[in-house]
Protein backbone atom coordinates (compact mmCIF):
# COMPACT_ATOMS: atom_id res chain seq x y z
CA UNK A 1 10.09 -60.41 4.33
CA UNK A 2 12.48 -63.26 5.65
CA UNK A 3 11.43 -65.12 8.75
CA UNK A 4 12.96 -64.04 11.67
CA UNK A 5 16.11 -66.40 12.85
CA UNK A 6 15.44 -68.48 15.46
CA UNK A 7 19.09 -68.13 16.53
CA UNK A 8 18.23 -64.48 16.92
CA UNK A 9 15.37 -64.74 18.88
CA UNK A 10 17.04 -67.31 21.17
CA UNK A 11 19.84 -65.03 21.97
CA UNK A 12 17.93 -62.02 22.38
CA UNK A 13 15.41 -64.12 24.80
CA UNK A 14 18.49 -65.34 26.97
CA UNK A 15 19.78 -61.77 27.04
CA UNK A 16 22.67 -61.99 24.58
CA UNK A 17 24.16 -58.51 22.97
CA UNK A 18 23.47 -57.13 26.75
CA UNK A 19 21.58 -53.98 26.91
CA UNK A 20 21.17 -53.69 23.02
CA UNK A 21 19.76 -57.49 23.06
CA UNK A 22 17.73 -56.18 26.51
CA UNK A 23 16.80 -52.83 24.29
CA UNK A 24 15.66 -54.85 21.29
CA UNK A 25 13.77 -57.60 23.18
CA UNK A 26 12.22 -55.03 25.11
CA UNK A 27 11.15 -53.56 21.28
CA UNK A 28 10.09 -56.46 19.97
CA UNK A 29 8.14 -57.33 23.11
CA UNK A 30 6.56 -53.81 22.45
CA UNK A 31 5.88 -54.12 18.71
CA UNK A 32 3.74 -57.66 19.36
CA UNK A 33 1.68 -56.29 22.19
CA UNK A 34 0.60 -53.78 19.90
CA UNK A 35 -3.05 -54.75 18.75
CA UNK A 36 -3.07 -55.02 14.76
CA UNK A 37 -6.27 -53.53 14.94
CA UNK A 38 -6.31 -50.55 17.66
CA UNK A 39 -9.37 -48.79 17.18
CA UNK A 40 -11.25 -50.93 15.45
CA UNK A 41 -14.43 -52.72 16.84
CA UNK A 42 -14.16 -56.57 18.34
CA UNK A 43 -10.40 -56.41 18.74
CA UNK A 44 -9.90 -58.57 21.47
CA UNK A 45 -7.75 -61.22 23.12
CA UNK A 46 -3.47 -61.17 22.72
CA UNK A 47 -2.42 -60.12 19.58
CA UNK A 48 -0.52 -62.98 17.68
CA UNK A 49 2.77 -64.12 18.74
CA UNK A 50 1.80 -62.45 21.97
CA UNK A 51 1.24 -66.25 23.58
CA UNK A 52 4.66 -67.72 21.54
CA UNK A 53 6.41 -64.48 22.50
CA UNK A 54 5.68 -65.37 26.03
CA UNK A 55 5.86 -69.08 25.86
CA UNK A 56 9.89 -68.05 24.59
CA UNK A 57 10.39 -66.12 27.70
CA UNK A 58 9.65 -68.95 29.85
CA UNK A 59 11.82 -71.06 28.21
CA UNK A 60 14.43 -68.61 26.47
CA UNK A 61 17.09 -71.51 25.51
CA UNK A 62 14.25 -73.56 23.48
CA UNK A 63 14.79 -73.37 19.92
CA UNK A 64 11.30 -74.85 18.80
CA UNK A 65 9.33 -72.00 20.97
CA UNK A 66 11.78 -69.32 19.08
CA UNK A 67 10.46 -71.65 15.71
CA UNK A 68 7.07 -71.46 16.57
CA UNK A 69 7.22 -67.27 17.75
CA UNK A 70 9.03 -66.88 14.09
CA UNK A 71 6.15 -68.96 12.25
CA UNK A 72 3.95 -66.03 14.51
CA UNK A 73 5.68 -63.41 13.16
CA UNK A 74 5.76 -64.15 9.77
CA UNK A 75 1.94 -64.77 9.66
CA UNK A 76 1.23 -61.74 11.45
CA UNK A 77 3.70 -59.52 8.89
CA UNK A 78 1.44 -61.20 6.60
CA UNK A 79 -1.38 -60.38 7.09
CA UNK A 80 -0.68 -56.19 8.79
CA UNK A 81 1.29 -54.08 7.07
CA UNK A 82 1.95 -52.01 9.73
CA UNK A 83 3.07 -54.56 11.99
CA UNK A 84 5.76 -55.66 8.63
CA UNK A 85 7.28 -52.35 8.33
CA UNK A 86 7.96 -52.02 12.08
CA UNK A 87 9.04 -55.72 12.28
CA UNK A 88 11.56 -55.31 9.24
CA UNK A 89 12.41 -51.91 11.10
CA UNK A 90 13.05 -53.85 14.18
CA UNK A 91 15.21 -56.94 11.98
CA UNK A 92 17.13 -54.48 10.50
CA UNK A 93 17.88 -52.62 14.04
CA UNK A 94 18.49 -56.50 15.63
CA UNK A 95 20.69 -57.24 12.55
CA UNK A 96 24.10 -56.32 14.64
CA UNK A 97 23.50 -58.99 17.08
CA UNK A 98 23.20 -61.82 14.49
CA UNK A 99 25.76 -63.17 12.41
CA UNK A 100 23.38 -65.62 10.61
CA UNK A 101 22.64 -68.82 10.75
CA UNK A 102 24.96 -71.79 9.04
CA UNK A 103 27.71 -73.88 9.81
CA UNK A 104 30.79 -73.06 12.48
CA UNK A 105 34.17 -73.95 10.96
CA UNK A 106 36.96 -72.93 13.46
CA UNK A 107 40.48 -73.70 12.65
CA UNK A 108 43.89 -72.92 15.10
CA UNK A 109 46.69 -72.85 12.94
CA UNK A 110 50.54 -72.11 13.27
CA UNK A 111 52.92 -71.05 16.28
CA UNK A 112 52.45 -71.56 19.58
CA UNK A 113 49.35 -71.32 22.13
CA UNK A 114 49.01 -70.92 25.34
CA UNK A 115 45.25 -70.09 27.23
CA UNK A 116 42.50 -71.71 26.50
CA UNK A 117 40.64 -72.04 23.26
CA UNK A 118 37.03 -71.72 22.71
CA UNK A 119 35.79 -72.83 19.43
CA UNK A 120 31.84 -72.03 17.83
CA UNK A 121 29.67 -69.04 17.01
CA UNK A 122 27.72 -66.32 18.53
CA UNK A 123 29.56 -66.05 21.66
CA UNK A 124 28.09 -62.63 23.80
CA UNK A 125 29.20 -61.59 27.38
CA UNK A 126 32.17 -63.91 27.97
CA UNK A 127 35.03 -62.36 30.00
CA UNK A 128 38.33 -64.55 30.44
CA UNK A 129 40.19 -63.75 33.65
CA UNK A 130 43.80 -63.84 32.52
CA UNK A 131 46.13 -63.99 35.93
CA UNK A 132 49.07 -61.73 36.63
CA UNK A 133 52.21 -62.11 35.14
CA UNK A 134 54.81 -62.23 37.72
């Protein structure tokens, strides 16, 4: 199973996508607190990524706590396979919202423009107020 994209979890923290990214955080929030081992005797304390998960929350623009709640993830998917086939459910649900990580080259070519420019990647909930024509 491929680690879980930092970039990803970053958004999603910081409430990119809207309600999906609210939806899916909200999921994935779910899917962690879930103890790998309901049921069974001596299951105790936070599941893991439970503490990263809410380390993230606190801090939803770091990029090392998303690094270190992916590292979670993946160790947990390792070791319950339960918790990998709802994970890799919930990655491929999340998938939408993530356009992969990688370089940004942007490029305005040709004619005329007028307005502003924004150059980069994963841009979610931006609005431009355009005034009247008249």
């Amino acid at each position: 199973m491929d680690p879980i994209s930092t970039s990803l979890l970053v958004a999603m923290a910081t409430g990119a996508g809207g309600e999906v990214g609210r939806h899916l955080w909200s999921a994935l929030r779910g899917l962690v607190r879930r103890n790998p081992a309901e049921g069974a005797a001596g299951a105790q304390g936070p599941a893991v990524g439970e503490v990263e998960l809410a380390s993230l929350a606190e801090a939803p623009h770091d990029v090392e706590r998303a690094r270190v709640l992916s590292e979670a993830l993946s160790r947990r998917a390792e070791q319950d396979p339960l918790f990998r086939a709802a994970l890799a459910q919930w990655q491929q649900q999340a998938q939408p919202l993530h356009a992969g990580d990688g370089d940004v080259h942007n490029a305005v070519n040709g004619g005329t423009q007028s307005g502003p420019v924004i150059q980069g990647r994963d841009f979610f909930g931006i609005n431009f107020n355009v005034p009247g024509q008249g």
